[in-house]
PDB file of N, CA and C in Angstrom:
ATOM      1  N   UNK A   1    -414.385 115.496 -24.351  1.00  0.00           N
ATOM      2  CA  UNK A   1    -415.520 116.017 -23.629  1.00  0.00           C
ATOM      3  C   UNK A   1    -416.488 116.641 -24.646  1.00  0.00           C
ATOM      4  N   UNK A   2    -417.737 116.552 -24.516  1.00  0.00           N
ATOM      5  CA  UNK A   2    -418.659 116.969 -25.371  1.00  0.00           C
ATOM      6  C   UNK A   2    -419.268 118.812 -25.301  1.00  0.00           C
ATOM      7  N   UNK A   3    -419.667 118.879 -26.535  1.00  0.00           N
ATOM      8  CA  UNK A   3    -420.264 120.604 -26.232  1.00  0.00           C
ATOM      9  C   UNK A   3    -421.048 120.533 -25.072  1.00  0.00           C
ATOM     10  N   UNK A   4    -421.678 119.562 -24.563  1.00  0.00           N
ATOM     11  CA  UNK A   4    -422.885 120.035 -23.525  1.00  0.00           C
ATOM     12  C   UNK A   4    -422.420 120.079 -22.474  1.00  0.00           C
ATOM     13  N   UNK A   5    -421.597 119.167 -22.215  1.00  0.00           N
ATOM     14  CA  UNK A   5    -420.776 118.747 -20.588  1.00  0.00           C
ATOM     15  C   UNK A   5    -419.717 120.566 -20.391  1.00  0.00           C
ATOM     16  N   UNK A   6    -419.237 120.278 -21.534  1.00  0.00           N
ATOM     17  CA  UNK A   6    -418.319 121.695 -21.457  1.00  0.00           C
ATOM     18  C   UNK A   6    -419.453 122.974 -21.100  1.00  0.00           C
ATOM     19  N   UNK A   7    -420.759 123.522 -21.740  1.00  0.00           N
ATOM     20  CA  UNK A   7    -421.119 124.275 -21.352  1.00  0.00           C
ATOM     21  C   UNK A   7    -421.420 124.473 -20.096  1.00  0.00           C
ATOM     22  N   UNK A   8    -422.451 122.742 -19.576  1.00  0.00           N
ATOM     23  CA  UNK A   8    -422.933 122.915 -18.169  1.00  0.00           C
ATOM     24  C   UNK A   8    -421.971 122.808 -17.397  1.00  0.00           C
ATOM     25  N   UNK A   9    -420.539 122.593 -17.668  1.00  0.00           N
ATOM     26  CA  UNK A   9    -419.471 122.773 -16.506  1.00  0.00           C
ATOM     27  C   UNK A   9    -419.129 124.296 -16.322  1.00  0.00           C
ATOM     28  N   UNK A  10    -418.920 125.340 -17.471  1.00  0.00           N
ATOM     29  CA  UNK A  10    -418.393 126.311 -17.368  1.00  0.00           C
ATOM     30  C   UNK A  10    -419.696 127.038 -16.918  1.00  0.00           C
ATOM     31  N   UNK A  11    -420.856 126.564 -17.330  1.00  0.00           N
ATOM     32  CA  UNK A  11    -422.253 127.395 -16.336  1.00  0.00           C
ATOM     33  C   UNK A  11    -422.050 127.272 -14.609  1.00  0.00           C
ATOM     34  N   UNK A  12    -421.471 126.112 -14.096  1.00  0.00           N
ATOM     35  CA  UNK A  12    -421.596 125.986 -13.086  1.00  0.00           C
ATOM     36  C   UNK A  12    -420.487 126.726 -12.641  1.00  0.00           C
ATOM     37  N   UNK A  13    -419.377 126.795 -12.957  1.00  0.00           N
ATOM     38  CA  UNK A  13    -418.099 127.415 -12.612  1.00  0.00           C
ATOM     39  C   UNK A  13    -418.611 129.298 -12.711  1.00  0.00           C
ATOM     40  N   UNK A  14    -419.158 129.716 -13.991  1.00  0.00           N
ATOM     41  CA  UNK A  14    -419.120 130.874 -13.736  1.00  0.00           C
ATOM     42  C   UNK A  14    -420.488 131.111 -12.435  1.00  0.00           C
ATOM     43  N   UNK A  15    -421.558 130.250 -12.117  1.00  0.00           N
ATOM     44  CA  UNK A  15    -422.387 130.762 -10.955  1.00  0.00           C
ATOM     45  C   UNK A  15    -421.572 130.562 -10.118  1.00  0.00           C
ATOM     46  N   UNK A  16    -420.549 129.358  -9.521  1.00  0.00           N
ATOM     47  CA  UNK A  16    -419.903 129.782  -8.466  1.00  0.00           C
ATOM     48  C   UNK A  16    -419.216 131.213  -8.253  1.00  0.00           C
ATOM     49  N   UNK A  17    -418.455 131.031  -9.328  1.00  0.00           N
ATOM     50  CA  UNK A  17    -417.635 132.890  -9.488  1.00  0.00           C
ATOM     51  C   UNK A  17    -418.324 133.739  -8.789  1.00  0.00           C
ATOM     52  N   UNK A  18    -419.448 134.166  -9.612  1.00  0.00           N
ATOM     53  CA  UNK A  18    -420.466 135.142  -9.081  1.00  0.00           C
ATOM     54  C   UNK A  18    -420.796 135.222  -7.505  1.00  0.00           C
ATOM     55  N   UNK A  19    -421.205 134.119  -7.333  1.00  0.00           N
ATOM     56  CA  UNK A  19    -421.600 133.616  -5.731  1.00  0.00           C
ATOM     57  C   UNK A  19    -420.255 134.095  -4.752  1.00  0.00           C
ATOM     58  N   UNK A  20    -419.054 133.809  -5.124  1.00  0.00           N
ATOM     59  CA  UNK A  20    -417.746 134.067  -4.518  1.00  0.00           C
ATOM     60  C   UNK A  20    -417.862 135.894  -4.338  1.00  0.00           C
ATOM     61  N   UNK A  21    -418.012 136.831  -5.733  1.00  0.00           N
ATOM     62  CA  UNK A  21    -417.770 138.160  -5.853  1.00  0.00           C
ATOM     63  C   UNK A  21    -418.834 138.425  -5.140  1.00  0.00           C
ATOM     64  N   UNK A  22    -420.162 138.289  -4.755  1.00  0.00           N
ATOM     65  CA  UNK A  22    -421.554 138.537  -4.116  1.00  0.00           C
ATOM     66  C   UNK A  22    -420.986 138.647  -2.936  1.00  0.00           C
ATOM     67  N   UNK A  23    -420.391 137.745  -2.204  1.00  0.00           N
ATOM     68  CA  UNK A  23    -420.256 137.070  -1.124  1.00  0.00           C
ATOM     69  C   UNK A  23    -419.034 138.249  -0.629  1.00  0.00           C
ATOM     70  N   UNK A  24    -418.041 138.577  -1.347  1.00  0.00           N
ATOM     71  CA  UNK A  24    -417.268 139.340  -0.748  1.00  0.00           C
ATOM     72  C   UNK A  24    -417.766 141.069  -0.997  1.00  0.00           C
ATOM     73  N   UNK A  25    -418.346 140.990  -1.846  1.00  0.00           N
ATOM     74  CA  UNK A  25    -418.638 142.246  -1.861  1.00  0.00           C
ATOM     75  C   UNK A  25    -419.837 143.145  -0.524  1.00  0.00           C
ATOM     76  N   UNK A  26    -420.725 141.986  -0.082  1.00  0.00           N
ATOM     77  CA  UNK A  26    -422.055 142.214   0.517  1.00  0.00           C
ATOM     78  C   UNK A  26    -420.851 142.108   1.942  1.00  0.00           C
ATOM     79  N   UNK A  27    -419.785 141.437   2.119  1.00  0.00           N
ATOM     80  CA  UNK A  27    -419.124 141.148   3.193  1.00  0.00           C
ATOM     81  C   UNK A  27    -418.118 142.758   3.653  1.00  0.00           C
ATOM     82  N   UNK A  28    -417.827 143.023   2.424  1.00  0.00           N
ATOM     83  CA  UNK A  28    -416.889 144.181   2.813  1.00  0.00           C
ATOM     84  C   UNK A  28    -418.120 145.598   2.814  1.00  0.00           C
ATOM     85  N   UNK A  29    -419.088 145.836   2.484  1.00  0.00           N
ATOM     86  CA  UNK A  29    -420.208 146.700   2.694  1.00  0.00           C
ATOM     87  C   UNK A  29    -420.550 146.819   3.880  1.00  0.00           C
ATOM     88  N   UNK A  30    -421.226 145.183   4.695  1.00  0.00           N
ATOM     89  CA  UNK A  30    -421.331 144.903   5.946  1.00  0.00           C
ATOM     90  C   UNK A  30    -420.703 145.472   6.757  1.00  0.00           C
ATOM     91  N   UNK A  31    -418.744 145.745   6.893  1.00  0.00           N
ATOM     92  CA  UNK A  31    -418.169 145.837   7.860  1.00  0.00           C
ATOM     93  C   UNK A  31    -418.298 147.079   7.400  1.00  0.00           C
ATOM     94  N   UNK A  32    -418.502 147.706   6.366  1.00  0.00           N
ATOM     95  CA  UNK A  32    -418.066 149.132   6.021  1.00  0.00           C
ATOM     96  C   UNK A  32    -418.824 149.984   7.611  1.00  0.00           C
ATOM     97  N   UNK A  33    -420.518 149.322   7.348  1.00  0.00           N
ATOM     98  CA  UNK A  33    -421.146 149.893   8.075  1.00  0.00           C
ATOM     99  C   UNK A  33    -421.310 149.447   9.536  1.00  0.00           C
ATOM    100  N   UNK A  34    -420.637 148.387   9.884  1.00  0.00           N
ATOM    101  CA  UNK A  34    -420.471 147.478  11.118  1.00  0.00           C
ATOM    102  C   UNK A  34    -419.157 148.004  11.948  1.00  0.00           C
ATOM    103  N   UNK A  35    -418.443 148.829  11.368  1.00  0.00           N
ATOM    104  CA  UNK A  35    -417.138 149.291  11.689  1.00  0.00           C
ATOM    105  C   UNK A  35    -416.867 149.881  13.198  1.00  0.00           C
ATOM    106  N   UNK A  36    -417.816 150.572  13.776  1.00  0.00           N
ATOM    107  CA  UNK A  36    -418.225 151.144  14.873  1.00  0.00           C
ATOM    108  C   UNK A  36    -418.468 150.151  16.042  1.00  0.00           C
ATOM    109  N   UNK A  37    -419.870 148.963  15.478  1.00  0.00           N
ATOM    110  CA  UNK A  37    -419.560 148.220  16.404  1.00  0.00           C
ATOM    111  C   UNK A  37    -418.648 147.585  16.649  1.00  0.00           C
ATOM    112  N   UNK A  38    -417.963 147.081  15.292  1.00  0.00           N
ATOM    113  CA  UNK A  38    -416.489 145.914  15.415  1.00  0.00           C
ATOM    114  C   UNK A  38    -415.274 146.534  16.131  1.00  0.00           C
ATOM    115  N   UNK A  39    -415.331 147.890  16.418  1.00  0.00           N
ATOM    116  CA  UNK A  39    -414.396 148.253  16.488  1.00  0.00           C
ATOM    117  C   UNK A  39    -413.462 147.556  17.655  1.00  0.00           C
ATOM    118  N   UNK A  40    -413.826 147.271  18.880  1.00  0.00           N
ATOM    119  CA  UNK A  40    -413.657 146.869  20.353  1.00  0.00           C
ATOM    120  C   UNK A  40    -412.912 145.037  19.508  1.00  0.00           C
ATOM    121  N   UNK A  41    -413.299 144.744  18.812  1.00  0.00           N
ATOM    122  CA  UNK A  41    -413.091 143.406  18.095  1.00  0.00           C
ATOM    123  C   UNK A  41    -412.032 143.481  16.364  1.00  0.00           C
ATOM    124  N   UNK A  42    -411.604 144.820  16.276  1.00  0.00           N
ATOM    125  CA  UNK A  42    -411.159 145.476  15.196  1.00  0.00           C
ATOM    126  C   UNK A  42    -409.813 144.229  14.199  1.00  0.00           C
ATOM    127  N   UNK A  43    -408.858 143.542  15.928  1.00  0.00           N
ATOM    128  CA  UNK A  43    -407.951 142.348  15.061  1.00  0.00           C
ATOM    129  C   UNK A  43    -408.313 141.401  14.576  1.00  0.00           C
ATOM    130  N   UNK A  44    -409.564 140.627  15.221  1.00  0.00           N
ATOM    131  CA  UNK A  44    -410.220 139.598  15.273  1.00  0.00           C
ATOM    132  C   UNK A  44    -410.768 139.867  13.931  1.00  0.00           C
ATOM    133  N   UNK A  45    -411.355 140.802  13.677  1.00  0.00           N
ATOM    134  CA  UNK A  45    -411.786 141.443  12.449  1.00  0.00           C
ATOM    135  C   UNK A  45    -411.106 141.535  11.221  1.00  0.00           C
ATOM    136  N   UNK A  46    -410.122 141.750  11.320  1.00  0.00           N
ATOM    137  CA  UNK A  46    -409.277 142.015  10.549  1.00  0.00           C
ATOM    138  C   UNK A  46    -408.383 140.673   9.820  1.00  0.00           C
ATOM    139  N   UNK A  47    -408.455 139.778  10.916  1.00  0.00           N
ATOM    140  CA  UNK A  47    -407.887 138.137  10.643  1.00  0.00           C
ATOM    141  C   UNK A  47    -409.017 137.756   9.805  1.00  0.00           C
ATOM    142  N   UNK A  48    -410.440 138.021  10.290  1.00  0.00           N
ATOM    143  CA  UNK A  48    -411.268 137.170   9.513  1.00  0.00           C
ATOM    144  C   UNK A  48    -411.105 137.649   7.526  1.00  0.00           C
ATOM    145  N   UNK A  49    -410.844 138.681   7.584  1.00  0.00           N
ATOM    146  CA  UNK A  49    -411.039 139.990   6.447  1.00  0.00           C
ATOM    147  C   UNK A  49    -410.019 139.070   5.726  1.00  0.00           C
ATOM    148  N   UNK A  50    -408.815 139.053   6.463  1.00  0.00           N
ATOM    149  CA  UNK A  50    -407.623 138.392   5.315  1.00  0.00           C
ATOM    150  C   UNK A  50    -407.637 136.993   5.005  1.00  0.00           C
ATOM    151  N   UNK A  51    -408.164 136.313   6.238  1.00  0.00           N
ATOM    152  CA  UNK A  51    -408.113 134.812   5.914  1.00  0.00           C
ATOM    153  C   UNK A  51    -409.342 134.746   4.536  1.00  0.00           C
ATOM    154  N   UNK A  52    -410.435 135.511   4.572  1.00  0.00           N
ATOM    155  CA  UNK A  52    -411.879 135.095   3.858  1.00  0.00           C
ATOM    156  C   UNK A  52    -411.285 136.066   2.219  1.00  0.00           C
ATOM    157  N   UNK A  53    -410.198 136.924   2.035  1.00  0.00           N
ATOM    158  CA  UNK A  53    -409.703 137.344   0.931  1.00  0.00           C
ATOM    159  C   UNK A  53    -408.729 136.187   0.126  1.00  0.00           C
ATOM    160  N   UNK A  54    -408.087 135.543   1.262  1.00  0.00           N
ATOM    161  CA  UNK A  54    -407.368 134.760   0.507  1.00  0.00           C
ATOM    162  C   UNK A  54    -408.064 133.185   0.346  1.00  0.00           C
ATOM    163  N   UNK A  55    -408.851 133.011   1.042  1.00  0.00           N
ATOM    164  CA  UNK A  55    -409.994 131.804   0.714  1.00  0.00           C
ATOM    165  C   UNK A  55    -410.414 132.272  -0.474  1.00  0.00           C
ATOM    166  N   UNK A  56    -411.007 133.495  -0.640  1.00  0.00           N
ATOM    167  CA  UNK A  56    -411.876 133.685  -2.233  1.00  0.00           C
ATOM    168  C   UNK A  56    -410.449 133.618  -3.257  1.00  0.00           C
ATOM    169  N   UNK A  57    -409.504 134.577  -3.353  1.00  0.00           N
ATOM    170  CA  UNK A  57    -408.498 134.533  -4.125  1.00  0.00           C
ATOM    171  C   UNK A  57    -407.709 133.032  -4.357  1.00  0.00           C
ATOM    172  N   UNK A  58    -407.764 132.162  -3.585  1.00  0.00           N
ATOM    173  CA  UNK A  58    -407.572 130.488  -4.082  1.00  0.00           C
ATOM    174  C   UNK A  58    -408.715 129.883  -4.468  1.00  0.00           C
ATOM    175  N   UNK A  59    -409.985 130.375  -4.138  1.00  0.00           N
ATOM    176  CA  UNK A  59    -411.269 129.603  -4.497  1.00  0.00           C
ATOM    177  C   UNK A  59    -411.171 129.911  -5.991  1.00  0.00           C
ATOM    178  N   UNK A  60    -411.067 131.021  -6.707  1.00  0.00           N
ATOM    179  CA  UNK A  60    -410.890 131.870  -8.251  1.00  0.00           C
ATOM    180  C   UNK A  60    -410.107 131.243  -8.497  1.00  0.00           C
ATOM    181  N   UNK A  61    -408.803 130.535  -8.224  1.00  0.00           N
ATOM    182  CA  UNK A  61    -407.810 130.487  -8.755  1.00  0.00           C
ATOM    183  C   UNK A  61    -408.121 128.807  -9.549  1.00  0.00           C
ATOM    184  N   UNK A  62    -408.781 128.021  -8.470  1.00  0.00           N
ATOM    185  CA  UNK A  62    -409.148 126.519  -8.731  1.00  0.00           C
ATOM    186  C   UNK A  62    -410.592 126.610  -9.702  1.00  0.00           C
ATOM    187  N   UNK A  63    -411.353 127.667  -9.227  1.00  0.00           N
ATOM    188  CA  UNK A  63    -412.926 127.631  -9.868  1.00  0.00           C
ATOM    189  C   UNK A  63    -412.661 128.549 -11.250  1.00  0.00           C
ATOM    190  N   UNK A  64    -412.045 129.260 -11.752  1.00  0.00           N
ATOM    191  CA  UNK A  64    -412.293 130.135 -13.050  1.00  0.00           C
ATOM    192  C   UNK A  64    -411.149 129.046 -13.864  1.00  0.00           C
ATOM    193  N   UNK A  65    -411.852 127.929 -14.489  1.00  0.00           N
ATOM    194  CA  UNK A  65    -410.035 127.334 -15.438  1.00  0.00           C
ATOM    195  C   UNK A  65    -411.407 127.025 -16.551  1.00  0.00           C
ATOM    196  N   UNK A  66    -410.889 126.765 -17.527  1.00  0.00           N
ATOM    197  CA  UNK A  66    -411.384 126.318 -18.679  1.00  0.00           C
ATOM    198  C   UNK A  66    -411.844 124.788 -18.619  1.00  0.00           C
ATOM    199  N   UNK A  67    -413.063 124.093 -18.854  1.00  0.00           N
ATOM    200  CA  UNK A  67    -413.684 122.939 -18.316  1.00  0.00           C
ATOM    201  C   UNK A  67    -412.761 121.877 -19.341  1.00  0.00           C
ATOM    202  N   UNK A  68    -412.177 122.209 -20.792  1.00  0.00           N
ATOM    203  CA  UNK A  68    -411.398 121.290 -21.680  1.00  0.00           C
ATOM    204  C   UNK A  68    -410.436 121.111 -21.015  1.00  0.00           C
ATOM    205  N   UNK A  69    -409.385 122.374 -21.240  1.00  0.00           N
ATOM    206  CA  UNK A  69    -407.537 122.370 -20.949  1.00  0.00           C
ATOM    207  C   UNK A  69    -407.521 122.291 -19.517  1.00  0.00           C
ATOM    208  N   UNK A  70    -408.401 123.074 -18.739  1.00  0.00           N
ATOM    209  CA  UNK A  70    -408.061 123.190 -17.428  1.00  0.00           C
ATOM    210  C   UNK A  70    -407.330 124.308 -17.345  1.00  0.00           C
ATOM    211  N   UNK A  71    -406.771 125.382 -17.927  1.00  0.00           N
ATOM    212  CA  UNK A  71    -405.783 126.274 -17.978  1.00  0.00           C
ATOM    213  C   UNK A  71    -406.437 127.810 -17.275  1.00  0.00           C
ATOM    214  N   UNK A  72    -406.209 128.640 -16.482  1.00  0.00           N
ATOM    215  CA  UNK A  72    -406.857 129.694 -16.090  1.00  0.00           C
ATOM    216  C   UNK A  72    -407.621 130.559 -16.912  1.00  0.00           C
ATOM    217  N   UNK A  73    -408.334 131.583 -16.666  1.00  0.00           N
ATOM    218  CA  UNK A  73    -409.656 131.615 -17.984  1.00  0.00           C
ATOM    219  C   UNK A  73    -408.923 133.589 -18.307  1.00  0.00           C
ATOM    220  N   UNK A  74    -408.759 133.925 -16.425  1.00  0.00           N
ATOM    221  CA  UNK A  74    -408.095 135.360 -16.685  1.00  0.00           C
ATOM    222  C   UNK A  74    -409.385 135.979 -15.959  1.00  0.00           C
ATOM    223  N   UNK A  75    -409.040 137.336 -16.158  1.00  0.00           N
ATOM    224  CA  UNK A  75    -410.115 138.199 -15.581  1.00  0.00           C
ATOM    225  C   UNK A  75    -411.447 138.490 -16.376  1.00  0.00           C
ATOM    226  N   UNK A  76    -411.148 137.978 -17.392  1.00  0.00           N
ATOM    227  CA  UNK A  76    -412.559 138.227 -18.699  1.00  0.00           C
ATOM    228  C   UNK A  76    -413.619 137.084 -17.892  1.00  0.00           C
ATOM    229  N   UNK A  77    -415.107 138.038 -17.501  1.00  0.00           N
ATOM    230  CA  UNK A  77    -415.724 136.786 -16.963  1.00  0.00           C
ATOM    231  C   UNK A  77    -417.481 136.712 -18.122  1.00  0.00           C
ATOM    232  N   UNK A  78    -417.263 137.419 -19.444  1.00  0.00           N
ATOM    233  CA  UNK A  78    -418.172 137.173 -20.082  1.00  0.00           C
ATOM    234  C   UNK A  78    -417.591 136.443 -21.559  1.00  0.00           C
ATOM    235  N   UNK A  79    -416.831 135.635 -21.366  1.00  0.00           N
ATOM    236  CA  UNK A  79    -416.398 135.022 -22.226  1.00  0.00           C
ATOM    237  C   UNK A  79    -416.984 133.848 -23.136  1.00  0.00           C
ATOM    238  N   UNK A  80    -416.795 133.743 -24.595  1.00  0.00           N
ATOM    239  CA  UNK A  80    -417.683 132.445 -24.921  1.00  0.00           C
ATOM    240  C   UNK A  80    -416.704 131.627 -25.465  1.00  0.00           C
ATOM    241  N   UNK A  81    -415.219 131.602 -25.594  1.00  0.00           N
ATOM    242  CA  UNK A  81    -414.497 130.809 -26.096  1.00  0.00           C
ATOM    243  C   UNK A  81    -412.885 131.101 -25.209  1.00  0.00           C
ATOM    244  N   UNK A  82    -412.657 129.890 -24.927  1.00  0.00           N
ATOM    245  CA  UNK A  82    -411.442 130.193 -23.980  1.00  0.00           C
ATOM    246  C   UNK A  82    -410.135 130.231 -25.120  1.00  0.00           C
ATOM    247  N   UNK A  83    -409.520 131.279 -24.230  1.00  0.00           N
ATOM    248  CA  UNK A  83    -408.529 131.718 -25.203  1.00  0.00           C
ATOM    249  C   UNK A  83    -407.334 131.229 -25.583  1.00  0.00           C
ATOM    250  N   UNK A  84    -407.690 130.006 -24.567  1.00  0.00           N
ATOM    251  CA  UNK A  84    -406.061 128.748 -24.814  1.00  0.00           C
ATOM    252  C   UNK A  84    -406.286 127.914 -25.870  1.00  0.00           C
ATOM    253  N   UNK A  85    -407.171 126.877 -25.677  1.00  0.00           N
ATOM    254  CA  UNK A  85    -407.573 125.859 -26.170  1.00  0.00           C
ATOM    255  C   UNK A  85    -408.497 126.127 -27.646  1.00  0.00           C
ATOM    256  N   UNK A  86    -409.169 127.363 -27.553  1.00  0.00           N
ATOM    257  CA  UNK A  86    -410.496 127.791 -28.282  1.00  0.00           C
ATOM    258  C   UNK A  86    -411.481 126.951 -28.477  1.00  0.00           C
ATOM    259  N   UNK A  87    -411.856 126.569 -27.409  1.00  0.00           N
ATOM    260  CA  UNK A  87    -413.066 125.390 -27.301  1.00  0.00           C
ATOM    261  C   UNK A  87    -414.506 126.443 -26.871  1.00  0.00           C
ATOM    262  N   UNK A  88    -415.750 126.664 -27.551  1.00  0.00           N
ATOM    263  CA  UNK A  88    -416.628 127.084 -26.977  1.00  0.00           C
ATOM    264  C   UNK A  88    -416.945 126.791 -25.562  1.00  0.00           C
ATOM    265  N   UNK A  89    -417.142 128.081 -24.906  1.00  0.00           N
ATOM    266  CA  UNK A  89    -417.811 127.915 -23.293  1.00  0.00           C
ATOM    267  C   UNK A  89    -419.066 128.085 -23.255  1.00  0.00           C
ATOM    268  N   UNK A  90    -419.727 128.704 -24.016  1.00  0.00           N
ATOM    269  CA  UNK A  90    -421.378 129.339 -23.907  1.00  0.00           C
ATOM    270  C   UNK A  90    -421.923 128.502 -25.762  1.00  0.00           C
ATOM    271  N   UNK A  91    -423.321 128.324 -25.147  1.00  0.00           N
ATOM    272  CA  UNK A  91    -424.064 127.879 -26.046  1.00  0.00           C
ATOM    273  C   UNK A  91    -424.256 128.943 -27.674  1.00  0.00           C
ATOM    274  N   UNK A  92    -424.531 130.273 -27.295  1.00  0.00           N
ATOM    275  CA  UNK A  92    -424.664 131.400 -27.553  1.00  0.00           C
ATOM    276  C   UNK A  92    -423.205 132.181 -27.770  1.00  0.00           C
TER     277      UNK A  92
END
């Protein structure tokens, strides 16, 4: 695989990331302050909470791997060289 393919893959992988942490974070704020109304709906609520934690926590698990080895990248998400393979991820 070439330097360019590898960067624009791991560009696209880390905007998904981001998009995933956005997404749960603006989600658990929401109910923070939605809590009152949800309340009457509190299980229903609560199913959605775990099913949409463990959707993101398998979405990370398939979307954060290294675009060469394929091998998980870890919790480091400003990384420029993966720490398995040591293949550059970032241009920079």
């Amino acid at each position: 695989m070439e330097n360019s393919e590898i960067y624009a893959l791991f560009a696209k992988r880390k905007k998904r990331q981001n998009l995933a942490t956005t997404l749960i974070v603006i989600m658990s704020i929401s109910l923070l302050f939605l809590r009152e109304v949800l309340l009457p709906y509190k299980y229903i609520v609560l199913w959605v909470m775990i099913i949409s934690f463990i959707s993101i926590i398998v979405f990370n698990y398939f979307n954060w791997r290294c675009p060469n080895c394929d091998r998980p990248l870890g919790r480091e998400t400003n990384m420029t060289f993966c720490k398995h393979c040591g293949v550059r991820l970032t241009e920079y």
